[in-house]
Protein backbone atom coordinates (compact mmCIF):
# COMPACT_ATOMS: atom_id res chain seq x y z
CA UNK A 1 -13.56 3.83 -2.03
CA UNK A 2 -11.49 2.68 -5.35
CA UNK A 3 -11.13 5.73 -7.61
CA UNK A 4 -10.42 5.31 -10.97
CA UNK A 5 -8.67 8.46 -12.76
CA UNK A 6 -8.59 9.00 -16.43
CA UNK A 7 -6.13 11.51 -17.85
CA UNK A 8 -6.90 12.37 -21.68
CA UNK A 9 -5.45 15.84 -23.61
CA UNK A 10 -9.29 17.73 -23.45
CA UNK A 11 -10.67 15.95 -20.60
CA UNK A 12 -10.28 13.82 -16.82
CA UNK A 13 -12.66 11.63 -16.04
CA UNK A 14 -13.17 10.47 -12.24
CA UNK A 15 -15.32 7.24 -12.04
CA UNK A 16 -15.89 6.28 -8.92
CA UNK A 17 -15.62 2.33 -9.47
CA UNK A 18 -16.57 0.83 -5.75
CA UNK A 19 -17.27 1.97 -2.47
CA UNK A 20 -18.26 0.33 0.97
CA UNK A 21 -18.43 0.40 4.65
CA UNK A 22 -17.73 -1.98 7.89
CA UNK A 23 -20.79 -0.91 8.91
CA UNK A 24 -18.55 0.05 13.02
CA UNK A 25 -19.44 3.35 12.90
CA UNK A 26 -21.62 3.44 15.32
CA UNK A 27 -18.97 2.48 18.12
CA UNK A 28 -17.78 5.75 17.60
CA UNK A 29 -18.59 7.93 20.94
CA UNK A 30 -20.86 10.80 20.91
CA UNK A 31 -21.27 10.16 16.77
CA UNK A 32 -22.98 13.18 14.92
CA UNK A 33 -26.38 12.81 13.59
CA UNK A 34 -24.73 14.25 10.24
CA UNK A 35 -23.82 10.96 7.80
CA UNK A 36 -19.81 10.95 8.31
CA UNK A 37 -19.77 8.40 5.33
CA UNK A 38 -21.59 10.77 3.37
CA UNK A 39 -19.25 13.52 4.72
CA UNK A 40 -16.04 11.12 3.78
CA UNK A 41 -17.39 10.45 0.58
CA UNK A 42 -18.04 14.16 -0.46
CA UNK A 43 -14.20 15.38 0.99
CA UNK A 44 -12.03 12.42 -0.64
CA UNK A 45 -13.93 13.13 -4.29
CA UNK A 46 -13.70 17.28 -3.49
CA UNK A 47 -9.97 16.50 -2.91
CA UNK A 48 -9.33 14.35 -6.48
CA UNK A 49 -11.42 16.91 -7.95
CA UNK A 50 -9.61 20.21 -6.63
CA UNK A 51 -5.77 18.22 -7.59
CA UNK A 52 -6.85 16.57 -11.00
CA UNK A 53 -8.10 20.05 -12.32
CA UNK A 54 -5.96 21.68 -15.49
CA UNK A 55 -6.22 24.79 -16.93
CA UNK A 56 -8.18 24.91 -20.36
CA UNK A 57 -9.42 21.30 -19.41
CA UNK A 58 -13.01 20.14 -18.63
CA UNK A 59 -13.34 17.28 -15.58
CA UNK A 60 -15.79 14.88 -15.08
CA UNK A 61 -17.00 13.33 -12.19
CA UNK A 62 -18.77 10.12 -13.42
CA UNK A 63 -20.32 7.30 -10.71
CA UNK A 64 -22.84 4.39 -11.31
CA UNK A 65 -25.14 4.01 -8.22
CA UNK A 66 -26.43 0.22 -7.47
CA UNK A 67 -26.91 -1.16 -4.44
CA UNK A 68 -25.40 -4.09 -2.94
CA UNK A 69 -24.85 -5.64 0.53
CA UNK A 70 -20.79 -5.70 0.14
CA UNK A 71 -18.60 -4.40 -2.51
CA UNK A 72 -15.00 -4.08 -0.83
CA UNK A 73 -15.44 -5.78 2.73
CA UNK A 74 -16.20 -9.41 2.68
CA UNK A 75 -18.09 -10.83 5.64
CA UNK A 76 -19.49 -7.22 6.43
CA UNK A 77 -23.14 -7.80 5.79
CA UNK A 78 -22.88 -10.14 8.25
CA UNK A 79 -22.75 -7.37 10.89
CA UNK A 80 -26.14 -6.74 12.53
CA UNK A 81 -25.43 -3.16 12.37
CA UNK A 82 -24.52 -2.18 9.23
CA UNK A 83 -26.94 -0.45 7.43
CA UNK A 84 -27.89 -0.76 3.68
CA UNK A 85 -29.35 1.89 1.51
CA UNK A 86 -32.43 0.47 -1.35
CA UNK A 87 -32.10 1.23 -4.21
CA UNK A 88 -33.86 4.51 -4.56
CA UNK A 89 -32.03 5.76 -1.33
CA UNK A 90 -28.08 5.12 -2.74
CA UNK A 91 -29.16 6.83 -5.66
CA UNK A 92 -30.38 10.21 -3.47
CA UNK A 93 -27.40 9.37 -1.19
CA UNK A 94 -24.96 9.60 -4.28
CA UNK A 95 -26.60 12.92 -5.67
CA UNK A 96 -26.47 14.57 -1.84
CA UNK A 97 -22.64 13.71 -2.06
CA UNK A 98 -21.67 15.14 -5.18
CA UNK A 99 -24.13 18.16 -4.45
CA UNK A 100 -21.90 20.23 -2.12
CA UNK A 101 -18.80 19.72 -4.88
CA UNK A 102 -21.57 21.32 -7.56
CA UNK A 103 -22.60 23.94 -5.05
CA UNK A 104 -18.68 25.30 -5.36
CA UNK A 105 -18.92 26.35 -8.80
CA UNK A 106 -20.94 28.74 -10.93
CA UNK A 107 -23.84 27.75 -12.28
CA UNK A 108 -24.91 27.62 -15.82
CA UNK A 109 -27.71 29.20 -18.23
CA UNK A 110 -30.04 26.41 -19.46
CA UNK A 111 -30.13 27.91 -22.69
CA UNK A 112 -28.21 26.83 -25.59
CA UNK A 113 -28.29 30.31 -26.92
CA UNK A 114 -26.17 32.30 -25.04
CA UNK A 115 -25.90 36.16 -25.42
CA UNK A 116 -22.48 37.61 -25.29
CA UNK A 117 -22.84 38.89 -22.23
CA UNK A 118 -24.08 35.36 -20.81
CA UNK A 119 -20.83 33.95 -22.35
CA UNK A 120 -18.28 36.58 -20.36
CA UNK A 121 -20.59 35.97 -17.22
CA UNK A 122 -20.30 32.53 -17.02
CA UNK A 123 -17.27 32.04 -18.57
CA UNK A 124 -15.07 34.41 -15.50
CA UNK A 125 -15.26 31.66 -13.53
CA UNK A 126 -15.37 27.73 -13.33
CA UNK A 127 -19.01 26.39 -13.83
CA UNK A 128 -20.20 22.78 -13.06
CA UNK A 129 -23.90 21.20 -13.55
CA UNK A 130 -24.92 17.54 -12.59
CA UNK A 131 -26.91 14.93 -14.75
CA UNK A 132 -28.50 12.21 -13.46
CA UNK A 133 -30.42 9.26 -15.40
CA UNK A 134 -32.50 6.80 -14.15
CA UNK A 135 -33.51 3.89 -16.37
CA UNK A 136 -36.79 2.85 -16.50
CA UNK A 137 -37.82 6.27 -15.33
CA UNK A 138 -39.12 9.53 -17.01
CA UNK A 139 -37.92 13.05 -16.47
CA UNK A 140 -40.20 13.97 -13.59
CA UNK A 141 -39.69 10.79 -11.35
CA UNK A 142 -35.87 11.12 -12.06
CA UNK A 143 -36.01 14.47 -10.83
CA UNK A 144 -37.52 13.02 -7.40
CA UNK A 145 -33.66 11.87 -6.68
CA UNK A 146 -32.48 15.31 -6.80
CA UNK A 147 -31.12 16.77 -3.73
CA UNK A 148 -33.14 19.21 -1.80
CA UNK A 149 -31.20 22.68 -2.41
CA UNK A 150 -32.35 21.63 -6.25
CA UNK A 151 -35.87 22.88 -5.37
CA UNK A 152 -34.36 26.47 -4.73
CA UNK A 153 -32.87 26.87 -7.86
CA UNK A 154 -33.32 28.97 -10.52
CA UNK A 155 -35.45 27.35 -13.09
CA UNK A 156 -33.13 29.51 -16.18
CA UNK A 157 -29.99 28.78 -14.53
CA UNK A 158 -30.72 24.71 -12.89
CA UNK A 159 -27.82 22.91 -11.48
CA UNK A 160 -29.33 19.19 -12.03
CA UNK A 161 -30.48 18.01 -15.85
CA UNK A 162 -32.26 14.35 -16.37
CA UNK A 163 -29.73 14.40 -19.91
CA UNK A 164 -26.48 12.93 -21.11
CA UNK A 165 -23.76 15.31 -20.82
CA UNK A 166 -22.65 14.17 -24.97
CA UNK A 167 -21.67 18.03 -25.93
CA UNK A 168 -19.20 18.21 -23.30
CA UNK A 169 -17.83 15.23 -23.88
CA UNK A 170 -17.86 13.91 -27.35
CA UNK A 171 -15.98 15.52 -30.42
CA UNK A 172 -19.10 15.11 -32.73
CA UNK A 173 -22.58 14.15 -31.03
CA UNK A 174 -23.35 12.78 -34.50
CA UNK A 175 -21.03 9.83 -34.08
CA UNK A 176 -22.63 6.48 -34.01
CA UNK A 177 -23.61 5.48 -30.31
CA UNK A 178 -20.60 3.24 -29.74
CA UNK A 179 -18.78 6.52 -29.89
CA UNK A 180 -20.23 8.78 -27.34
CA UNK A 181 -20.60 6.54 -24.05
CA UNK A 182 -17.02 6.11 -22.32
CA UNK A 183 -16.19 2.33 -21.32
CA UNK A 184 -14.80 1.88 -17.61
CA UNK A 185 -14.29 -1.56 -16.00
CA UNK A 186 -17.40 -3.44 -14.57
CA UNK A 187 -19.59 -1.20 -15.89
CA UNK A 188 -22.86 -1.98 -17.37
CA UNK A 189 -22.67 0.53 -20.13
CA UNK A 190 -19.35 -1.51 -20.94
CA UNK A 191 -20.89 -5.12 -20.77
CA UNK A 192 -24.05 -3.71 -22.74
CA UNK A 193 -21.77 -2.08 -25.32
CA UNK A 194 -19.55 -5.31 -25.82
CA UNK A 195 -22.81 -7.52 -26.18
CA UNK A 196 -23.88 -4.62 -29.14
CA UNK A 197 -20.46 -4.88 -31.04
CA UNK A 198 -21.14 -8.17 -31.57
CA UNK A 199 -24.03 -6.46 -34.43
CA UNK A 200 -21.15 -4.95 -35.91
CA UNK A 201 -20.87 -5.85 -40.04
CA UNK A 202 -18.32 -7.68 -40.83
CA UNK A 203 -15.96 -6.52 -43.80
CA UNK A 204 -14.53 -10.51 -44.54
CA UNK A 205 -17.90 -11.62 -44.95
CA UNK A 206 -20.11 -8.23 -46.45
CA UNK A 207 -17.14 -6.86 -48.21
CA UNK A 208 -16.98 -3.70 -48.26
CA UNK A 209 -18.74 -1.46 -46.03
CA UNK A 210 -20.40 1.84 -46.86
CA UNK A 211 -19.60 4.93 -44.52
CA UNK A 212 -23.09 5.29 -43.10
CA UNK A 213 -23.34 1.45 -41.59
CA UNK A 214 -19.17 1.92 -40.41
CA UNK A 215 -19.56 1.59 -36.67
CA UNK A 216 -23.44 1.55 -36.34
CA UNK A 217 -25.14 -1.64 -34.78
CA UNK A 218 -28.38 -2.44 -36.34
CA UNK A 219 -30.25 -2.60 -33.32
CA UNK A 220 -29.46 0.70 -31.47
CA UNK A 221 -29.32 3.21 -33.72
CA UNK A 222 -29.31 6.40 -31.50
CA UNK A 223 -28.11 7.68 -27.95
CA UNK A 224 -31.39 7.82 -26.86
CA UNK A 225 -32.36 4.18 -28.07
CA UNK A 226 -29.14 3.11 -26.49
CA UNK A 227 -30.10 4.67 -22.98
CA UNK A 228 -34.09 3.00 -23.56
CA UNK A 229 -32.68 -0.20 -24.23
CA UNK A 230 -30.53 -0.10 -21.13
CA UNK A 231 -33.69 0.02 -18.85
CA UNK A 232 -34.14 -4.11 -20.23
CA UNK A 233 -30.96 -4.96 -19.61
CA UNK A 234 -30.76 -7.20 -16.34
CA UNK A 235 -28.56 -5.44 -13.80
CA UNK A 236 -30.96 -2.16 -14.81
CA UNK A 237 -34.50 -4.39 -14.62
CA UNK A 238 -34.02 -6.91 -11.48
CA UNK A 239 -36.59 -5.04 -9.95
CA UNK A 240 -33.66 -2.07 -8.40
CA UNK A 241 -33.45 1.16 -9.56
CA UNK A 242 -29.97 1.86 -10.66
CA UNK A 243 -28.78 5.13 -11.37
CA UNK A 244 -26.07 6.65 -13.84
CA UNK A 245 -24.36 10.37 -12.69
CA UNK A 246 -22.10 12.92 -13.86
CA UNK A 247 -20.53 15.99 -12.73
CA UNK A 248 -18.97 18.57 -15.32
CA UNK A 249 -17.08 21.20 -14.18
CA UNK A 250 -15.94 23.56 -16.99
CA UNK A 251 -12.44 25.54 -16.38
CA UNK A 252 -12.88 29.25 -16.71
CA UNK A 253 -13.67 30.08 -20.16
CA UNK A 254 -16.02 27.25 -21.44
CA UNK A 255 -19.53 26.95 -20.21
CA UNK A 256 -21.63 23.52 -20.96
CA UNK A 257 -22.98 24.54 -24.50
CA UNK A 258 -18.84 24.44 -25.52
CA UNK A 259 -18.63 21.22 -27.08
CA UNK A 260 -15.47 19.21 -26.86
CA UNK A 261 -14.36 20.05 -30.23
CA UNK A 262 -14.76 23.99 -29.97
CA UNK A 263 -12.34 23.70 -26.52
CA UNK A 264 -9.35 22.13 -28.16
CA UNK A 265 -6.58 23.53 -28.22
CA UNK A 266 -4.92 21.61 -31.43
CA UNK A 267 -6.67 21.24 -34.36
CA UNK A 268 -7.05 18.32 -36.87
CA UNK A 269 -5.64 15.81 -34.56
CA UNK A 270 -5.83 12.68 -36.26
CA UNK A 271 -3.27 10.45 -34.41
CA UNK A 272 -4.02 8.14 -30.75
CA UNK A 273 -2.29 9.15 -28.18
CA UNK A 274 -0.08 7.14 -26.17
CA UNK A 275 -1.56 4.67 -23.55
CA UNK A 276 0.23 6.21 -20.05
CA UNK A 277 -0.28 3.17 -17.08
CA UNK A 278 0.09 4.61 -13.46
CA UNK A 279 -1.76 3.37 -10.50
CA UNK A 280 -2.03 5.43 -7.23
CA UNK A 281 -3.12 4.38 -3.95
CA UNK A 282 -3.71 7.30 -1.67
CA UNK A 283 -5.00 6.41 2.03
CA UNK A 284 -6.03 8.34 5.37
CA UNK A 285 -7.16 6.28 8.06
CA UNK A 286 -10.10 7.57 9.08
CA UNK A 287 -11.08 5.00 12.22
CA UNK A 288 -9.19 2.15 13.42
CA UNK A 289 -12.16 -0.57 12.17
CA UNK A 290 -12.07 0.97 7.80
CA UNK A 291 -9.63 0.31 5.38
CA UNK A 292 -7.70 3.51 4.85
CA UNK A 293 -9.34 5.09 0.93
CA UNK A 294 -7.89 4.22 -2.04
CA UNK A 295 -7.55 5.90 -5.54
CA UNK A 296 -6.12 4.25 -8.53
CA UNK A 297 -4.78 6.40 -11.43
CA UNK A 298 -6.26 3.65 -14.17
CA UNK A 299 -4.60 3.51 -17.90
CA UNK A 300 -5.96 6.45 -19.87
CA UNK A 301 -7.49 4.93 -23.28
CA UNK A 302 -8.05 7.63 -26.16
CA UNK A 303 -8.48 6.78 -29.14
CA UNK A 304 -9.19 9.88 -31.66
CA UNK A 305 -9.83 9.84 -35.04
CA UNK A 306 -10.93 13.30 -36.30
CA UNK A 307 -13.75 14.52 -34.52
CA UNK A 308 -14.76 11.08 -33.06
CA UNK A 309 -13.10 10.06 -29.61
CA UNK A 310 -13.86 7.60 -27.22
CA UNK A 311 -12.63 6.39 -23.80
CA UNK A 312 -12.33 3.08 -23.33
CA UNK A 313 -10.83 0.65 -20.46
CA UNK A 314 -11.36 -3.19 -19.69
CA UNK A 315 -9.10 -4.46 -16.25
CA UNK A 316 -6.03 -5.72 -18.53
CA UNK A 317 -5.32 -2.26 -19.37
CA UNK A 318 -5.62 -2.68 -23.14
CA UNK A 319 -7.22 0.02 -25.42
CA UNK A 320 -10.51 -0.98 -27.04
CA UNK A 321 -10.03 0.12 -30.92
CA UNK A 322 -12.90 1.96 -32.99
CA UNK A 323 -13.90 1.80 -36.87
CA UNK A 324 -12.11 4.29 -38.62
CA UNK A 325 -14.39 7.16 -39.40
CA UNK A 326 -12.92 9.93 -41.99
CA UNK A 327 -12.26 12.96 -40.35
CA UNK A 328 -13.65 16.11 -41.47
CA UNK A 329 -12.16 18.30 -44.39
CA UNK A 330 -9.08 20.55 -42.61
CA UNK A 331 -7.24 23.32 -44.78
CA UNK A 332 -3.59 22.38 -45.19
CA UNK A 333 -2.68 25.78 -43.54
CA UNK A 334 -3.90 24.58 -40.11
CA UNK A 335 -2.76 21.11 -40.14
CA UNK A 336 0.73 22.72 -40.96
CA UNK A 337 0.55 25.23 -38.00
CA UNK A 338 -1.29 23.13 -35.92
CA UNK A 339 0.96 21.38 -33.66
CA UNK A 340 1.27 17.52 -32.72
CA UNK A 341 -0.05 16.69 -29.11
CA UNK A 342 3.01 15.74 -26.87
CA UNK A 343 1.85 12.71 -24.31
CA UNK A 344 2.67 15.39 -21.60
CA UNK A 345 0.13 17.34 -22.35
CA UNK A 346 -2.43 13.79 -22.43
CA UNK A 347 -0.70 13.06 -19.05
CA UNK A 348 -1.15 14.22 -15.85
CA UNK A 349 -0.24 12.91 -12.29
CA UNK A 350 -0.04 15.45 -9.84
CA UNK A 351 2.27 15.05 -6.97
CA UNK A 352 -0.70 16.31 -4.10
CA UNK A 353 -3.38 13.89 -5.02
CA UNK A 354 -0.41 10.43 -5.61
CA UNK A 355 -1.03 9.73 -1.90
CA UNK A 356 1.20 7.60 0.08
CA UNK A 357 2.03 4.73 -1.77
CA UNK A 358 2.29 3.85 -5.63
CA UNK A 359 1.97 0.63 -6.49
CA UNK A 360 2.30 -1.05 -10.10
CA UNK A 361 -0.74 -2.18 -12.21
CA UNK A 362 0.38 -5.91 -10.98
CA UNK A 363 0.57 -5.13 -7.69
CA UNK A 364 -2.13 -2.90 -7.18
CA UNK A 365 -4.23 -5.72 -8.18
CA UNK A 366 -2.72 -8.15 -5.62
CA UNK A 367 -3.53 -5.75 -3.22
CA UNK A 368 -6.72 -5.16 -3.91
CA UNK A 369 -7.48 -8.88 -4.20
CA UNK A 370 -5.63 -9.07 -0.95
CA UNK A 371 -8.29 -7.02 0.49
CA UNK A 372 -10.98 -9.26 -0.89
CA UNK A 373 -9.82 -12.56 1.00
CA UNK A 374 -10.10 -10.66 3.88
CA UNK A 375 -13.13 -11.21 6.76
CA UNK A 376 -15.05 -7.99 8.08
CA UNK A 377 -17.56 -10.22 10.31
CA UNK A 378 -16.83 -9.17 13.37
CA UNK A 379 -15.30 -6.32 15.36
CA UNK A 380 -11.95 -8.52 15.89
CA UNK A 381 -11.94 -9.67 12.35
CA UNK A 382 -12.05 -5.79 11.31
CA UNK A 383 -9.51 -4.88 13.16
CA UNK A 384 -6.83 -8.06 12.39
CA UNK A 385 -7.81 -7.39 8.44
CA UNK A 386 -7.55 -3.91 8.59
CA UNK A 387 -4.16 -3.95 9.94
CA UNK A 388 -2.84 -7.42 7.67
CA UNK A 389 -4.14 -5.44 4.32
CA UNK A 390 -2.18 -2.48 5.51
CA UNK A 391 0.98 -4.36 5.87
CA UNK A 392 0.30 -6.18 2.71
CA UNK A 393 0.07 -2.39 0.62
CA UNK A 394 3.16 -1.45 2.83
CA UNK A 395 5.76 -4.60 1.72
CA UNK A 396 4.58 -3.74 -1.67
CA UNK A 397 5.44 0.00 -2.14
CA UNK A 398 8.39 -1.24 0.18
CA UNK A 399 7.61 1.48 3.18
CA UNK A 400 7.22 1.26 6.83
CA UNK A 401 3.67 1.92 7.21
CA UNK A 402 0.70 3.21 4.53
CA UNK A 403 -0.99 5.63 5.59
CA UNK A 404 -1.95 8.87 8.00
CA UNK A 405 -3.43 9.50 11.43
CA UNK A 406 -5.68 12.17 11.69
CA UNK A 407 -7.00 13.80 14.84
CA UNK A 408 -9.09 16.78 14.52
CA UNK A 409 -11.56 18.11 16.42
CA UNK A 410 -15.02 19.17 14.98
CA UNK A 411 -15.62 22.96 14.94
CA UNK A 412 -18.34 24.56 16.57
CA UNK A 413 -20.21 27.63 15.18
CA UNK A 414 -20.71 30.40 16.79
CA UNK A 415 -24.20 30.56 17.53
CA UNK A 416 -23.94 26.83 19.30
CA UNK A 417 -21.17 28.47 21.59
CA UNK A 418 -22.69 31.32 22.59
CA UNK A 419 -26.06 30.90 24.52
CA UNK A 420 -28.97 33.16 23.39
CA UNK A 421 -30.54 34.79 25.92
CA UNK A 422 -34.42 33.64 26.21
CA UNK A 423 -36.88 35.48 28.57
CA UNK A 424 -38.48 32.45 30.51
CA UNK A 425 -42.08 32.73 30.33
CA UNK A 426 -44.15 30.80 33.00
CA UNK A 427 -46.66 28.37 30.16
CA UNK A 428 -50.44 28.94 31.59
CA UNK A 429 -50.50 24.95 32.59
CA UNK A 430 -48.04 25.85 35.76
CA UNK A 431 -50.36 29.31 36.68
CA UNK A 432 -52.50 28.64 39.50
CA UNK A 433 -55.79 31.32 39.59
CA UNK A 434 -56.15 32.78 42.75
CA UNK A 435 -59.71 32.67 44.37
CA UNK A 436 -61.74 35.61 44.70
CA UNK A 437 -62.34 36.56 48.73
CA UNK A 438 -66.15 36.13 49.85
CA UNK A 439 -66.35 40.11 50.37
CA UNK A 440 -66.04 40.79 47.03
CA UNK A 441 -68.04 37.82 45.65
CA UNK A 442 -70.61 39.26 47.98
CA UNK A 443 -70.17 42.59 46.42
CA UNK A 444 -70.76 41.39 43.40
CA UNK A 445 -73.95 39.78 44.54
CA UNK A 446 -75.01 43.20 45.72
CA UNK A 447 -74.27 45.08 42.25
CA UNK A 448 -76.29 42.17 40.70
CA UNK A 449 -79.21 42.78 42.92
CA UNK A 450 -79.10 46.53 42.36
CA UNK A 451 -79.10 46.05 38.28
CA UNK A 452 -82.52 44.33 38.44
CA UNK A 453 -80.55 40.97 38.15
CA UNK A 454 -83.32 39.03 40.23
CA UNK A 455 -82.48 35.55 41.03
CA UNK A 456 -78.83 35.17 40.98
CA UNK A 457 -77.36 34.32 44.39
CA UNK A 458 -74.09 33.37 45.31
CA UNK A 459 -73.04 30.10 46.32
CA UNK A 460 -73.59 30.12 49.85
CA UNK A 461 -70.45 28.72 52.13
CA UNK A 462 -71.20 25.50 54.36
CA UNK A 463 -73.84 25.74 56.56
CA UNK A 464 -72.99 25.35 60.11
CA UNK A 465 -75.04 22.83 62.68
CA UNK A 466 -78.34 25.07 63.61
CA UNK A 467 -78.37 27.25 60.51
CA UNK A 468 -80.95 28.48 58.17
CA UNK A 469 -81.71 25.15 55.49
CA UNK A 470 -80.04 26.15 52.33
CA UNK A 471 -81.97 26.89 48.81
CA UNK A 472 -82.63 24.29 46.76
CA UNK A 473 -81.37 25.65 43.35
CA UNK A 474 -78.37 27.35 43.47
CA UNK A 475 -77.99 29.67 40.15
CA UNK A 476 -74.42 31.04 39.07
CA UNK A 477 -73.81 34.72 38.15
CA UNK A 478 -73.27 35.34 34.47
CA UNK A 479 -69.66 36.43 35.29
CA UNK A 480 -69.26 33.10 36.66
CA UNK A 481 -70.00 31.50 33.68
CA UNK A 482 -66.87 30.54 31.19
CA UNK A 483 -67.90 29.60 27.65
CA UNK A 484 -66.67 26.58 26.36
CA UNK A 485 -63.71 26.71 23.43
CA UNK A 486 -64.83 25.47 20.56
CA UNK A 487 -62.29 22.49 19.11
């Protein structure tokens, strides 16, 4: 899985950029019915979520679902048993993964208007809620992706939205479009919102442009135009679902209806922060036939101008610039006490989520190209590329060896190690009824005879050589008789 990590002054952004499998997990012995990629998945982004987190600061967990035969292994569709999820199932797989990381945190009123007392309530503690769009699909067939524990939940306080998270993570939700959707690398929102600059008026050729066209395209004039337009776009409408998801988790004090401009902590901040480049590989080998995971720290990109900010990113690590747009009216008392963000506070790396090695920009890319020459065919082609890539990542941080062993066991729970006690009942299929003697059949012949029961007789046993003939019609006593269930 490559991670990229986005470190801004008011927010992180995780984006999940690729993620793959050999498809050799089934050579494992005695497996677990439970998805261990799934379980991999959910632990690695719990882990980057848990050490990225800062106090005051809002994260966001932010993943584009599409599904594909091979993203990071070459050669490994090629293996009979690798198994690859449609369209519709990556995008349920993706929001069962990021569920349990949800299910951690408070959950939020659906309201907008908040009492006070909502407020302190959700505020005490840290307080996440998922959104999920599907293009080319309406609210209640998007909703058909949620996980199952959504069903459960309360319908005033839901943990999934079909929305665009834009108040928790744009200054000004009024901004032009261009303005509120972050750009990461090979993304589709990216390619689609470089093809719409291109609409962008030109000041050589229009002169001067007024402040209500400055960064609008004359296509896509709103957020939700820009998100119906994306349905048409090619990667979104070659017959695959594709699915875009986020995850914000709100620090204690700020609750989703806390836009991004009400939860910063300096005021009438005007000036771009400084571009900080780090890239981090961290890897734990999980089984002898994956690549250990990666994360990469990418560039953080901020560009802020007033109350309009947008993150941007392209692979070269440069900083996509904005139109100016004039920043709102500030009294000259807070712009005087407010004070300057330092590129500390814009910046953070945490020692416990660098992981073993940390590469530069240059190399990480060699080794990640590295990884792309490589052949995942075969069992022995797993296992020889596995091993070269993790040399290759070890010359270049200069080390011995990337990466950790882990050996674990699975714990139990209690009620699988201690047996219940069940009382064993006998099922009526193995109960044999036993006959009734002739004395008391012939008793019961009598009593019939005595009640004025003419004609009955009991089956008389097999009549020996010399005997009396036998009746013609035998008749069967009405005790004898068993009605028929009725199916």
């Amino acid at each position: 899985m490559e991670v990229l990590v986005y470190s801004t002054a008011h927010l992180t952004t995780i984006f999940v950029s690729k993620a793959d499998s050999t498809g050799y997990l089934h050579l494992l012995p005695n497996a677990p019915k439970v998805s261990i990629l799934r379980r991999i998945s959910h632990t690695f982004l719990s882990f980057l979520v848990k050490t990225h987190q800062r106090p005051g600061v809002r994260l966001l967990v932010s993943l584009f679902a599409r599904a594909q035969n091979q993203y990071l292994f070459p050669g490994s569709i090629d293996n009979p048993q690798k198994h690859v999820l449609d369209d519709r199932g990556l995008i349920k797989w993706w929001c069962r993964v990021v569920d349990p990381i949800l299910r951690e945190y408070e959950p939020e009123s659906g309201s907008q208007d908040k009492g006070a007392q909502d407020h302190q309530t959700e505020s005490a503690k840290s307080s996440a809620t998922a959104f999920l769009i599907v293009p080319g699909c309406d609210r209640f067939e998007t909703r058909g992706f949620f996980p199952p524990l959504a069903k459960s939940d309360d319908k005033d306080r839901p943990r999934w939205l079909t929305s665009y998270p834009v108040h928790q993570l744009c200054d000004n939700p009024k901004a032009p479009p261009r303005c509120l959707v972050p750009r990461f690398p090979d993304d589709p929102k990216t390619r689609f919102l470089e093809d719409l600059d291109d609409e962008l008026p030109k000041q050589e050729a229009e002169g001067a442009v007024s402040a209500e066209s400055a960064g609008q395209w004359r296509s896509v004039r709103s957020l939700d135009q820009f998100w119906e337009m994306m349905s048409f776009r090619q990667e979104c409408s070659a017959g695959r679902l594709v699915g875009f998801l986020w995850l914000v988790i709100n620090p204690p004090g700020l609750v989703n209806s806390v836009q991004m401009t009400s939860s910063r902590s300096v005021l009438g901040d005007s000036k771009s922060l400084t571009d900080h480049v780090s890239q981090v590989m961290s890897g734990e080998s999980v089984t002898s036939t994956k690549p250990a995971s990666d994360a990469a720290s990418a560039p953080e990109h901020s560009t802020t101008t007033g109350h309009d900010k947008q993150l941007s990113s392209d692979p070269t690590g440069g900083s996509t610039s904005t139109p100016a747009i004039q920043p709102a009216a500030i009294p000259s008392e807070a712009k005087t006490q407010a004070p300057q963000p330092s590129d500390a506070d814009a910046f953070h790396w945490p020692e416990a989520g660098r992981g073993h090695a940390v590469l530069s920009e240059a190399d990480y890319k060699t080794a990640i190209n590295f990884l792309l020459d490589q052949d995942f065919d075969t069992v022995e082609a797993s296992i020889a590329s596995t091993k070269a890539w993790g040399e290759k990542v070890a010359s270049l941080a200069d080390q011995l060896w990337v990466g950790q062993l882990v050996v674990g066991r699975n714990t139990k729970d209690e009620s699988s190690q201690k047996p219940v006690e069940v009382n064993t009942l006998m099922t009526t299929g193995l109960v044999r009824k036993r006959k009734k003697p002739d004395a008391e059949v012939e008793q019961n012949s009598k009593t019939a005879d005595e009640d004025g029961n003419a004609g009955a007789s009991t089956p008389a046993p097999p009549a020996s050589s010399g005997s009396d003939p036998s009746p013609a019609v035998n008749v069967l006593q009405a005790n004898l008789i068993r009605k028929k269930k009725k199916t």
